[in-house]
PDB file of N, CA and C in Angstrom:
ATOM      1  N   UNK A   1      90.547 -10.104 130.317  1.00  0.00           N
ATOM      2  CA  UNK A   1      89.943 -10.297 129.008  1.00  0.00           C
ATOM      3  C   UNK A   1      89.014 -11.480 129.054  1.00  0.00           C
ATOM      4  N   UNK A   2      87.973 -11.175 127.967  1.00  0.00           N
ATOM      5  CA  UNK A   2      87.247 -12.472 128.275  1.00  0.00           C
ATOM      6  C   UNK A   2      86.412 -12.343 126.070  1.00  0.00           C
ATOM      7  N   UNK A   3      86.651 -13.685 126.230  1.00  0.00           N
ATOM      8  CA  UNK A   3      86.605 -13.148 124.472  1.00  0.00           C
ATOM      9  C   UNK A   3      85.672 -14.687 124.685  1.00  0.00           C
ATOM     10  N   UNK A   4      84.200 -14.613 124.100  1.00  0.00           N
ATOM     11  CA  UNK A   4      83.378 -15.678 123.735  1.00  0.00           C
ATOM     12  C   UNK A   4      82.998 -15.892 122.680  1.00  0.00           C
ATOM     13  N   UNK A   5      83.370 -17.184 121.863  1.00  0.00           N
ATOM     14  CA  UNK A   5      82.599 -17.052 120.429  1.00  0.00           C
ATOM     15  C   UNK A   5      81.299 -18.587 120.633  1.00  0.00           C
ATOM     16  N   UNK A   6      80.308 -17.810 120.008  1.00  0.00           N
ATOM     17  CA  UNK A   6      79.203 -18.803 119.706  1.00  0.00           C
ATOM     18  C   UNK A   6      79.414 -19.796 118.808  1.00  0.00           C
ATOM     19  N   UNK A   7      78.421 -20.638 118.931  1.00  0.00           N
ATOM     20  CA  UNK A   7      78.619 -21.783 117.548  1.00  0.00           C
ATOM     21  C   UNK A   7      78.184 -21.242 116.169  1.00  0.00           C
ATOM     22  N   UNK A   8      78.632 -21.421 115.250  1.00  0.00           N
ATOM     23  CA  UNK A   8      79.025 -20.680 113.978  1.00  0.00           C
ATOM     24  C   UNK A   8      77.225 -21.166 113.326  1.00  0.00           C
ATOM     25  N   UNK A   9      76.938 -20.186 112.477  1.00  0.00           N
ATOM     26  CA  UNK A   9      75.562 -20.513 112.307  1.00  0.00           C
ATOM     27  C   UNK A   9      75.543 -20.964 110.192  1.00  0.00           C
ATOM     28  N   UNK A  10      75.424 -22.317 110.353  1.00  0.00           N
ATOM     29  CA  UNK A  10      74.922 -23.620 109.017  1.00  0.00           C
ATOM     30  C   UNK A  10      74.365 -24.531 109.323  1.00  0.00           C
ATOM     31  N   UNK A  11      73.718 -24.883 107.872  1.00  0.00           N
ATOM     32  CA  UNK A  11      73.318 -26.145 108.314  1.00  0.00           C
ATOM     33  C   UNK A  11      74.035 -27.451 108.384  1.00  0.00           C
ATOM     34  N   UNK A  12      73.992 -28.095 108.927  1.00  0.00           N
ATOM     35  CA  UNK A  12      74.712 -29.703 108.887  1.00  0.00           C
ATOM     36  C   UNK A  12      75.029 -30.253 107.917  1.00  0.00           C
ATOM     37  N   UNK A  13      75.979 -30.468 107.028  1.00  0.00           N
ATOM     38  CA  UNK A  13      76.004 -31.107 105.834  1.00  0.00           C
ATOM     39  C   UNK A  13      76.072 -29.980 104.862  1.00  0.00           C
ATOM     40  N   UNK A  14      76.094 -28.805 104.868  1.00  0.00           N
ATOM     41  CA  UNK A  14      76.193 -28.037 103.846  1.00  0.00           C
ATOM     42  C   UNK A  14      77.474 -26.842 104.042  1.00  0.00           C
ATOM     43  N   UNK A  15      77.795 -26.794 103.226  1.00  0.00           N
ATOM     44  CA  UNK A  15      78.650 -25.976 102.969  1.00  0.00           C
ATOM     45  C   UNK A  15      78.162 -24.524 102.363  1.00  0.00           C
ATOM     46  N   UNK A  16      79.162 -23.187 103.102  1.00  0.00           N
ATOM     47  CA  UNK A  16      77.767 -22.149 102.827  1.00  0.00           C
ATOM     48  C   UNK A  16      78.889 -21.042 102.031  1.00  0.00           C
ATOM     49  N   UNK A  17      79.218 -21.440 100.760  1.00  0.00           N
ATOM     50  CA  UNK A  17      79.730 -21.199  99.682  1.00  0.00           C
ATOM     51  C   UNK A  17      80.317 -19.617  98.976  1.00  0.00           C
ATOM     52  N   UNK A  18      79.228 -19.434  99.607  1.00  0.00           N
ATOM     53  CA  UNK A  18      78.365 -17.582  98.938  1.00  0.00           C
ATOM     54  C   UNK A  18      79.578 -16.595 100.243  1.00  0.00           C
ATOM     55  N   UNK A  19      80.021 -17.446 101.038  1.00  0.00           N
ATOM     56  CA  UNK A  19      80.754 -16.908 102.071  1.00  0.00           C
ATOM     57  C   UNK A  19      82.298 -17.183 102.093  1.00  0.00           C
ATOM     58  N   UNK A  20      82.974 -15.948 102.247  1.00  0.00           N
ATOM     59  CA  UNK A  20      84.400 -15.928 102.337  1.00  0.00           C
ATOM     60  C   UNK A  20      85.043 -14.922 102.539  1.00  0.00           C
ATOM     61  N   UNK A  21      86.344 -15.155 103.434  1.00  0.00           N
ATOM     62  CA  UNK A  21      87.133 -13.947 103.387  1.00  0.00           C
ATOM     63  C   UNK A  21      87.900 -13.104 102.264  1.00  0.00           C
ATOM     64  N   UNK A  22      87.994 -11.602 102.081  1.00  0.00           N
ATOM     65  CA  UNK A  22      88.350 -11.092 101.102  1.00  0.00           C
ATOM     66  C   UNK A  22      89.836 -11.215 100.833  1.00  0.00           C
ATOM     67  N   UNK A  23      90.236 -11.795 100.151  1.00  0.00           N
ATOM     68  CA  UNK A  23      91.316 -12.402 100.054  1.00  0.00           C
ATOM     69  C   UNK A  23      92.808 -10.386  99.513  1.00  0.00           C
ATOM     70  N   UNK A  24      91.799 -10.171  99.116  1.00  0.00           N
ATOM     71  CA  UNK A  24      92.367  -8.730  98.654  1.00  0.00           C
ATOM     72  C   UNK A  24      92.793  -7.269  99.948  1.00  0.00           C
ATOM     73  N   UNK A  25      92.021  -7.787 100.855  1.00  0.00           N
ATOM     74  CA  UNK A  25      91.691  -6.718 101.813  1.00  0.00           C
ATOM     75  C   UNK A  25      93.078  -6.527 102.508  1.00  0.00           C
ATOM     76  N   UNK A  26      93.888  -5.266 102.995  1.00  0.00           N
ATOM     77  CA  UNK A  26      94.847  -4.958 103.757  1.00  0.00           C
ATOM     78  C   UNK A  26      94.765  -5.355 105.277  1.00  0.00           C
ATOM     79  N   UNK A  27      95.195  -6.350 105.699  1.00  0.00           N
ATOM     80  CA  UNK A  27      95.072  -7.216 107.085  1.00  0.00           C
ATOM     81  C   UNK A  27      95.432  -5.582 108.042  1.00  0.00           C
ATOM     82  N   UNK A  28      94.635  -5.577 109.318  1.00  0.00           N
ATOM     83  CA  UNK A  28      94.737  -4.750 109.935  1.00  0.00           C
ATOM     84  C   UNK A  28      95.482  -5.274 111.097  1.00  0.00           C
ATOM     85  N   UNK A  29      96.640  -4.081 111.839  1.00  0.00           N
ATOM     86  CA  UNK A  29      97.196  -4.904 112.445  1.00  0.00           C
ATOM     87  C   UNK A  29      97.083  -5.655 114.124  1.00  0.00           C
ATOM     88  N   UNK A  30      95.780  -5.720 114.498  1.00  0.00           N
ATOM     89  CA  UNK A  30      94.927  -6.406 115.536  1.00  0.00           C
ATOM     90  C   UNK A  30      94.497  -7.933 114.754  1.00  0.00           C
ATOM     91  N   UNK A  31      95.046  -7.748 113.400  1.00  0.00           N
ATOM     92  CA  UNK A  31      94.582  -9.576 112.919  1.00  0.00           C
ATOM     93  C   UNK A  31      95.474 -10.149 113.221  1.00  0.00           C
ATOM     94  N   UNK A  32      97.029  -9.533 113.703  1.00  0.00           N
ATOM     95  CA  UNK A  32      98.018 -10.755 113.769  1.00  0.00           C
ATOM     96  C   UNK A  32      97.957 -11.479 115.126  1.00  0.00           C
ATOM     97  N   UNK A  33      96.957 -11.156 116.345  1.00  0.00           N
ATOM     98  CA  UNK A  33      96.567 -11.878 117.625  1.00  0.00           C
ATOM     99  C   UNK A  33      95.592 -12.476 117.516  1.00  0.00           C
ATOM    100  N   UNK A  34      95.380 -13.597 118.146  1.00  0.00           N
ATOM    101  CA  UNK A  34      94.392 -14.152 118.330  1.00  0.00           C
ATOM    102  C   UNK A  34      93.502 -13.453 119.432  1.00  0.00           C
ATOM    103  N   UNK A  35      92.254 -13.605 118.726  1.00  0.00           N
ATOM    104  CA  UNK A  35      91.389 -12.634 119.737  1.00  0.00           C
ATOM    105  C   UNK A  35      91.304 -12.802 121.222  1.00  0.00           C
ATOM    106  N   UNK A  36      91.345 -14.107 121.255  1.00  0.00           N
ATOM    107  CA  UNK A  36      91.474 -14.465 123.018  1.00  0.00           C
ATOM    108  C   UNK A  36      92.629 -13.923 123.892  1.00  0.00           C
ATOM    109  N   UNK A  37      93.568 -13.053 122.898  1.00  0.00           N
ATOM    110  CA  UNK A  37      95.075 -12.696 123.457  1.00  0.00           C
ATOM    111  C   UNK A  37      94.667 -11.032 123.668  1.00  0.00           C
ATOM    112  N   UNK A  38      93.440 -10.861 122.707  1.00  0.00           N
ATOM    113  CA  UNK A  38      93.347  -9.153 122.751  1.00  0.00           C
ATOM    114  C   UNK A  38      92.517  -8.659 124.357  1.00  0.00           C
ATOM    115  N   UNK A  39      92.996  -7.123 124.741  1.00  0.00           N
ATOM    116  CA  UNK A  39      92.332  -6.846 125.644  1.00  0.00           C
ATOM    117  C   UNK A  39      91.794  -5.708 125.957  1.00  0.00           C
ATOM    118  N   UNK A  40      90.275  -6.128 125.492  1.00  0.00           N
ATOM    119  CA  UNK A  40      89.315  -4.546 125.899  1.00  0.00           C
ATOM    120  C   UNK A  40      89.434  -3.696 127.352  1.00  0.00           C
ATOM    121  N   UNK A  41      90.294  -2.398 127.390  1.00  0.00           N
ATOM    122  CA  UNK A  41      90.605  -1.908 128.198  1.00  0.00           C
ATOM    123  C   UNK A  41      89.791  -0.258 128.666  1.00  0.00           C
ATOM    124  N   UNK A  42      88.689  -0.027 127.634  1.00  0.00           N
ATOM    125  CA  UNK A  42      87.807   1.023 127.704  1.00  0.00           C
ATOM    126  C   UNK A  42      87.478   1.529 126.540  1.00  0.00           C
ATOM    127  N   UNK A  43      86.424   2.376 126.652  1.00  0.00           N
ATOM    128  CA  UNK A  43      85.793   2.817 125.328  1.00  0.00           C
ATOM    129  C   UNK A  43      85.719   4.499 125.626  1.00  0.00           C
ATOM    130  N   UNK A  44      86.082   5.084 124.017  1.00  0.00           N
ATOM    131  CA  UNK A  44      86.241   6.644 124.229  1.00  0.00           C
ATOM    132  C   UNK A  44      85.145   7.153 123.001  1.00  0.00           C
ATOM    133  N   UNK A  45      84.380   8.213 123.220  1.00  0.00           N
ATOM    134  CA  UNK A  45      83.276   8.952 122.477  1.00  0.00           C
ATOM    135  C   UNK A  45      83.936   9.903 121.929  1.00  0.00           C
ATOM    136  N   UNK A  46      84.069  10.436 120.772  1.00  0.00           N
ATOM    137  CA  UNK A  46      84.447  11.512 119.729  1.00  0.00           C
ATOM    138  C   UNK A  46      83.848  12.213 119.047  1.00  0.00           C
ATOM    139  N   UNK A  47      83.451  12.727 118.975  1.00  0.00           N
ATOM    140  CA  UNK A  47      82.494  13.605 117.548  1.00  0.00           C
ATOM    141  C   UNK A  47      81.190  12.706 117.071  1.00  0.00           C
ATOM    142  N   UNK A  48      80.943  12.021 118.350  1.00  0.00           N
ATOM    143  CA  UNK A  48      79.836  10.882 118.245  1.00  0.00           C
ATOM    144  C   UNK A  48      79.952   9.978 117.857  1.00  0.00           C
ATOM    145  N   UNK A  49      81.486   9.393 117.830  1.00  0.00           N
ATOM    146  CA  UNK A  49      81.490   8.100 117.234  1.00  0.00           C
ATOM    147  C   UNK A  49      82.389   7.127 118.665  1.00  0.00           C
ATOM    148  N   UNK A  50      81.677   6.356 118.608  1.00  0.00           N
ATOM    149  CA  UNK A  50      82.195   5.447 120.138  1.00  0.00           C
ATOM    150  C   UNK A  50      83.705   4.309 119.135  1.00  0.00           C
ATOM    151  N   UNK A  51      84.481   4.343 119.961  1.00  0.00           N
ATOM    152  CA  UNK A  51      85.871   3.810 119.828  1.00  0.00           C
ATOM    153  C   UNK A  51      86.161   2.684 121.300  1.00  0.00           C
ATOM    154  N   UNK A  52      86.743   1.219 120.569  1.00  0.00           N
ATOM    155  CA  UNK A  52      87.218   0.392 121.642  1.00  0.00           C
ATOM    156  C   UNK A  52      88.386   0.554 122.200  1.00  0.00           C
ATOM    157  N   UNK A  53      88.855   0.919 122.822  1.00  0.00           N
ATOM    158  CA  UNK A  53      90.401   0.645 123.131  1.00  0.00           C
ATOM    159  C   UNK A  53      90.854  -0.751 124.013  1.00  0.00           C
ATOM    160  N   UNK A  54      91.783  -0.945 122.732  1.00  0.00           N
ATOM    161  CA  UNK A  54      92.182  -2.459 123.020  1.00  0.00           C
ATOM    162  C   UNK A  54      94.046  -2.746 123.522  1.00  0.00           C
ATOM    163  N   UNK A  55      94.485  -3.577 124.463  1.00  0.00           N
ATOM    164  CA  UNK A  55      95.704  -3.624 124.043  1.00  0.00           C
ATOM    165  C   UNK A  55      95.956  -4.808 123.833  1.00  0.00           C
ATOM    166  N   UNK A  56      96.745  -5.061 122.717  1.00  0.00           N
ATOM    167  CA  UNK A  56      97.572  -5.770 122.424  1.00  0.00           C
ATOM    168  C   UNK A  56      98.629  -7.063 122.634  1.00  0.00           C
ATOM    169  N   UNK A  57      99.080  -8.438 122.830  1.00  0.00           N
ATOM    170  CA  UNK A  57     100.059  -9.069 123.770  1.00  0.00           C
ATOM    171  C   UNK A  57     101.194  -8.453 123.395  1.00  0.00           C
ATOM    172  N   UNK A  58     101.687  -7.313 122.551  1.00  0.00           N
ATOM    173  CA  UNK A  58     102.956  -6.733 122.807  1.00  0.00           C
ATOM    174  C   UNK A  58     103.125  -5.173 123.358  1.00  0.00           C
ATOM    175  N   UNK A  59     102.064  -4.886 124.151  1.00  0.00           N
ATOM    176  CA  UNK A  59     101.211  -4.085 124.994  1.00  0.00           C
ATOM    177  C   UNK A  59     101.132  -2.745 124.111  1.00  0.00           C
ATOM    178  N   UNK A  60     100.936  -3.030 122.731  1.00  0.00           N
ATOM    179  CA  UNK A  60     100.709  -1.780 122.176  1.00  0.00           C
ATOM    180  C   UNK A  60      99.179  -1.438 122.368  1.00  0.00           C
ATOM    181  N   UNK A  61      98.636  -0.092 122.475  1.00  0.00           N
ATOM    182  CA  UNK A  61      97.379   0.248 122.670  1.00  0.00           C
ATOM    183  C   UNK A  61      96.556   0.665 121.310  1.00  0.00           C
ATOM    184  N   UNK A  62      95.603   0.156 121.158  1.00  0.00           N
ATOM    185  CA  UNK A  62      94.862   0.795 120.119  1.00  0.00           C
ATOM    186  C   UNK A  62      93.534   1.271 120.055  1.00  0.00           C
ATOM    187  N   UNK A  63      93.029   2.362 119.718  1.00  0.00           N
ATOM    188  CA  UNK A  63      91.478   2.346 119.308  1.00  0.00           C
ATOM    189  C   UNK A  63      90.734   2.118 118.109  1.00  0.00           C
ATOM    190  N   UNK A  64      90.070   1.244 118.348  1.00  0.00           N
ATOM    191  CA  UNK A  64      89.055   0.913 117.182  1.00  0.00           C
ATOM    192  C   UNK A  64      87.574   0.636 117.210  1.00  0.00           C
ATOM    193  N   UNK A  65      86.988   1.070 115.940  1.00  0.00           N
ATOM    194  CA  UNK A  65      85.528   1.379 115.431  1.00  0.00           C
ATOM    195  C   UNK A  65      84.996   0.575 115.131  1.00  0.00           C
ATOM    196  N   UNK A  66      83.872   0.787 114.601  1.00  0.00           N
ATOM    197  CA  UNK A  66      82.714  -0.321 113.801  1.00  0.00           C
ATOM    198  C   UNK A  66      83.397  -0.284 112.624  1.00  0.00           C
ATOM    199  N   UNK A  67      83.278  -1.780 112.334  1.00  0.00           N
ATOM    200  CA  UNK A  67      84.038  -2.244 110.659  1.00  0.00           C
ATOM    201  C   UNK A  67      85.409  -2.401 110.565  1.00  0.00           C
ATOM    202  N   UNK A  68      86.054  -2.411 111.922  1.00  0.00           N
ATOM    203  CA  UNK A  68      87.584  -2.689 111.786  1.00  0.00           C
ATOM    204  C   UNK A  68      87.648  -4.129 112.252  1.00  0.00           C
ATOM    205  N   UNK A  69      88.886  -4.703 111.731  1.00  0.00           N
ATOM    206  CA  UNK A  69      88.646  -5.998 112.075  1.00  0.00           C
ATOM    207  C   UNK A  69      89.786  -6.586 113.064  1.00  0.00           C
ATOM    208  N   UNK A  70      89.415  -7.819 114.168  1.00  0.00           N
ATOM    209  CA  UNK A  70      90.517  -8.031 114.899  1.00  0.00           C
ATOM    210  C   UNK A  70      90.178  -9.408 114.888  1.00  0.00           C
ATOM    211  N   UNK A  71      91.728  -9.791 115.375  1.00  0.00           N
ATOM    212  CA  UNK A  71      91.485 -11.650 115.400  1.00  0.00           C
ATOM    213  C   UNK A  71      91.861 -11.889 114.303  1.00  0.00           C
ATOM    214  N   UNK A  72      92.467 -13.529 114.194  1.00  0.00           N
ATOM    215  CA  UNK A  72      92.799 -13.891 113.427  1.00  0.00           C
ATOM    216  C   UNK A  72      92.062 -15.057 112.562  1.00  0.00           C
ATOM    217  N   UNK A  73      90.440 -14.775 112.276  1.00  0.00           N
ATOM    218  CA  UNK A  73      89.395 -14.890 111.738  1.00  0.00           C
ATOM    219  C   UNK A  73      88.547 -14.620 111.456  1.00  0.00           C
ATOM    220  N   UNK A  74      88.954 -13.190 110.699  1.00  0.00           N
ATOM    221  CA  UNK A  74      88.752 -12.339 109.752  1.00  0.00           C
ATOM    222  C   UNK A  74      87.609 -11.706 110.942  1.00  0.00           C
ATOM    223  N   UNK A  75      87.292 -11.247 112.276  1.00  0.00           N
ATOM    224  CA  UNK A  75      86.615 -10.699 112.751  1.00  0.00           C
ATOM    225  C   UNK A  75      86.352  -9.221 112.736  1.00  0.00           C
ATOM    226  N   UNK A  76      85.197  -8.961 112.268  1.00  0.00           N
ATOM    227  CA  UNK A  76      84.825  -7.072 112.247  1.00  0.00           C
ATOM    228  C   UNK A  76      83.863  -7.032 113.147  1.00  0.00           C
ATOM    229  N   UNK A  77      84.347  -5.963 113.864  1.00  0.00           N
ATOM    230  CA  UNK A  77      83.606  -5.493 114.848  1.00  0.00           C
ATOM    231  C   UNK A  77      82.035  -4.924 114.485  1.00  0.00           C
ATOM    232  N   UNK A  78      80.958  -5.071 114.824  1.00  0.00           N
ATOM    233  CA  UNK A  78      79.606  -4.925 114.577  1.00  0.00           C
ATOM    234  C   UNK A  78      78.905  -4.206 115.626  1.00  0.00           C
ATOM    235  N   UNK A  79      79.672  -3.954 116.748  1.00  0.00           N
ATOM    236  CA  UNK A  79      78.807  -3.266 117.828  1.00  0.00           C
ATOM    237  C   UNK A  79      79.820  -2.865 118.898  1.00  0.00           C
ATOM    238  N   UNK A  80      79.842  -1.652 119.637  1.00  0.00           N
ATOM    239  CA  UNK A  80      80.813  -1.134 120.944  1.00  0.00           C
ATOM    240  C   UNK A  80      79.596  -1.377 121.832  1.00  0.00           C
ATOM    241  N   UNK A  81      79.851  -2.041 122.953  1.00  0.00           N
ATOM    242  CA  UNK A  81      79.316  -1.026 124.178  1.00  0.00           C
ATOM    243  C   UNK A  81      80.362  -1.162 125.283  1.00  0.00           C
ATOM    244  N   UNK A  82      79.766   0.277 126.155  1.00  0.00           N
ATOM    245  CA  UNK A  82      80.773   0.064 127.299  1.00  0.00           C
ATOM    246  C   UNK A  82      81.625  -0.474 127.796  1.00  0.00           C
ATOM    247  N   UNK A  83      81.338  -2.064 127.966  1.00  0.00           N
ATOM    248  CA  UNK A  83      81.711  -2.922 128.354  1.00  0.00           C
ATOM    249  C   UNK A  83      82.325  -4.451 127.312  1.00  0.00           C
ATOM    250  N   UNK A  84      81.999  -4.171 126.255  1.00  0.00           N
ATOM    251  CA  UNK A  84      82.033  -5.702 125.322  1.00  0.00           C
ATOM    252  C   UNK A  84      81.612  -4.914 123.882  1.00  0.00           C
ATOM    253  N   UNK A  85      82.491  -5.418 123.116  1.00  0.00           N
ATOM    254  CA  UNK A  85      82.957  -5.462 121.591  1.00  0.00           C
ATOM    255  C   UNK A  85      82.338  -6.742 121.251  1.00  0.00           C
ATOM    256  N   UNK A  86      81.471  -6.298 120.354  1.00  0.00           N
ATOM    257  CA  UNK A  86      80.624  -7.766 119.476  1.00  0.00           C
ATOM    258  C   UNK A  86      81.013  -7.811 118.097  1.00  0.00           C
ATOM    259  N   UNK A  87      81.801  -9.215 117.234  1.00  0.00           N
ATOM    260  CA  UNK A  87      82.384  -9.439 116.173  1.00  0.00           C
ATOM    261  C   UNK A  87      81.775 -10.101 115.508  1.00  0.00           C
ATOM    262  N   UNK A  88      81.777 -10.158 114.166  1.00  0.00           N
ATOM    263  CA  UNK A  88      80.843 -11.418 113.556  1.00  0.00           C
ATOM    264  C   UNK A  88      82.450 -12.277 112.446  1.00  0.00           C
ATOM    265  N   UNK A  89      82.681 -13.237 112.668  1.00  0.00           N
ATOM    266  CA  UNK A  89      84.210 -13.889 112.297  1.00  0.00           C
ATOM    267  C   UNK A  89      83.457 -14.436 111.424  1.00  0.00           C
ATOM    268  N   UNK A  90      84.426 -14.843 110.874  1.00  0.00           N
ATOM    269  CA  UNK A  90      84.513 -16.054 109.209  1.00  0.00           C
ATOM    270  C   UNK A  90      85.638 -16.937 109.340  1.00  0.00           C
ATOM    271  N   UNK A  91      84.636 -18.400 109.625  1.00  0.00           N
ATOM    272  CA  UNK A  91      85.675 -19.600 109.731  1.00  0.00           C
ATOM    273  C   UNK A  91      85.588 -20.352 109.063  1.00  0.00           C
ATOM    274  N   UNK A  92      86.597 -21.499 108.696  1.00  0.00           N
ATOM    275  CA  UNK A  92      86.132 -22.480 107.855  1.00  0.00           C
ATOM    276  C   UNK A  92      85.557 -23.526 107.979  1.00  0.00           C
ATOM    277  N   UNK A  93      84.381 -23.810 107.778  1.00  0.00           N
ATOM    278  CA  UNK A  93      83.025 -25.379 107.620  1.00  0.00           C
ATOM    279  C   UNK A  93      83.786 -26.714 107.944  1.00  0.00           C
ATOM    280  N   UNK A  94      84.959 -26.750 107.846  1.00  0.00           N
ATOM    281  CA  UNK A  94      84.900 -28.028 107.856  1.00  0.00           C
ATOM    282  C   UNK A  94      84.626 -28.715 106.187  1.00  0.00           C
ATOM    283  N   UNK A  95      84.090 -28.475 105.434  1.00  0.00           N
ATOM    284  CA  UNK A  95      83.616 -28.768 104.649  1.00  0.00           C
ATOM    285  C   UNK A  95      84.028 -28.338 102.980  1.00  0.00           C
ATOM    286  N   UNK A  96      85.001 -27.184 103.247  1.00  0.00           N
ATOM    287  CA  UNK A  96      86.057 -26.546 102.756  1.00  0.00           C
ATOM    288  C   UNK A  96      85.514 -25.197 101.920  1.00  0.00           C
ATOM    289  N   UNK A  97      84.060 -24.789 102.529  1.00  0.00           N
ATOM    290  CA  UNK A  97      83.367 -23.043 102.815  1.00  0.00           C
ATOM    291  C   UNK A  97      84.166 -22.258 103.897  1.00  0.00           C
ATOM    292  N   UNK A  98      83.128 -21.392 104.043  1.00  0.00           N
ATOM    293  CA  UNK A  98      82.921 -20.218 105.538  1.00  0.00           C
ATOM    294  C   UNK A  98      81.641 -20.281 105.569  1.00  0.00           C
ATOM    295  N   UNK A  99      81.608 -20.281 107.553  1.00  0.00           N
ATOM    296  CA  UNK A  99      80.943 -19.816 107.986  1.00  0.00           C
ATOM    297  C   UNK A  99      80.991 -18.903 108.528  1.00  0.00           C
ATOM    298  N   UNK A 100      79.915 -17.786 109.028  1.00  0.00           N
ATOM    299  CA  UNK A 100      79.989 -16.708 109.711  1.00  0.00           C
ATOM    300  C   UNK A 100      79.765 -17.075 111.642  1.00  0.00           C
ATOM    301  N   UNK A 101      80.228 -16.575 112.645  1.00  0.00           N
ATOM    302  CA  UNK A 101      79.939 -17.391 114.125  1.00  0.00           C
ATOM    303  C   UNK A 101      80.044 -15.505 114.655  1.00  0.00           C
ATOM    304  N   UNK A 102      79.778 -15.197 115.497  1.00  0.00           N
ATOM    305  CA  UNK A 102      79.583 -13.881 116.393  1.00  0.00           C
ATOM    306  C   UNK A 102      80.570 -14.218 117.779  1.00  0.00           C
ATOM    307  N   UNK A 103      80.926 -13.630 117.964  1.00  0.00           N
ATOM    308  CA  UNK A 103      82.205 -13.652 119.003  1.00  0.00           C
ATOM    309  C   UNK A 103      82.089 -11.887 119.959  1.00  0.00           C
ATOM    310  N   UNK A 104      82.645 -12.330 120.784  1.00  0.00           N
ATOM    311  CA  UNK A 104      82.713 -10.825 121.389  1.00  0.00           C
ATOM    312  C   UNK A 104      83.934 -10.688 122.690  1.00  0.00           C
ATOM    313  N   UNK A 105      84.432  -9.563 123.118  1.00  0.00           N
ATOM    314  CA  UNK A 105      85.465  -9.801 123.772  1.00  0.00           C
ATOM    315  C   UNK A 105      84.677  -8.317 124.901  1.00  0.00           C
ATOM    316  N   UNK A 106      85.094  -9.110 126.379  1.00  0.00           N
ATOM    317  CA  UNK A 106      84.428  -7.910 127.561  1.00  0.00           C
ATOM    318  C   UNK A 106      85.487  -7.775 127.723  1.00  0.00           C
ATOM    319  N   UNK A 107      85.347  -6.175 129.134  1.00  0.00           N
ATOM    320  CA  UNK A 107      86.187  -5.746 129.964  1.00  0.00           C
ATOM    321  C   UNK A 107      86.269  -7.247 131.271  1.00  0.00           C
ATOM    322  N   UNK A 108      87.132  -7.810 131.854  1.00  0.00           N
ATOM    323  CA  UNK A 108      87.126  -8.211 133.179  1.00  0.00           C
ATOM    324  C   UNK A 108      88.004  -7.138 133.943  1.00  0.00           C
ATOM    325  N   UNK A 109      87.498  -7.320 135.105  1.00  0.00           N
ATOM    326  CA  UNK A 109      88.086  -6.457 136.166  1.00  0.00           C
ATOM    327  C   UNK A 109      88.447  -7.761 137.185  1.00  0.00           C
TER     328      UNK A 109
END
């Protein structure tokens, strides 16, 4: 596994308000790992829709789509390819907002 997140994108001194996690939403259950624990193990095509398959640290297996979310900062998936799942997360500023940061998790072999 190899899970990279970028530096979260604000400006210095500001807090970016307009942003937050949905406090209402049904936690999916790939939010209770931390993403660096999850592991992209291949991707499967269906009726034209590309699926990640991920497992789990309690080696359960799962597949998941665009708009599902994993990690335990509020990450939804935004892109499959082959090789690497690209997330866009929601963390907190520091400042007591969210920011949004892009993260992504590859296959290692």
């Amino acid at each position: 596994l190899h899970a990279q997140q970028e530096p979260a994108k604000t400006a210095p001194g500001k807090s970016n308000s307009g942003l937050a996690p949905d406090p209402n939403r049904p936690r999916e259950p790939l939010e209770s790992f931390p993403l660096d624990a999850l592991r992209m193990v291949g991707t499967l095509e269906q009726d034209g829709q590309t699926w990640a398959i991920i497992q789990a640290p309690d080696n359960t297996v799962t597949r998941s789509s665009r708009g599902d979310y994993l990690g335990q900062n509020y990450g939804r998936i935004v892109g499959i390819e082959e090789y690497s799942i690209n997330l866009n997360e929601i963390v907190p500023d520091g400042m007591g907002g969210w920011i949004e940061r892009d993260a992504s998790i590859s296959i290692v072999e």
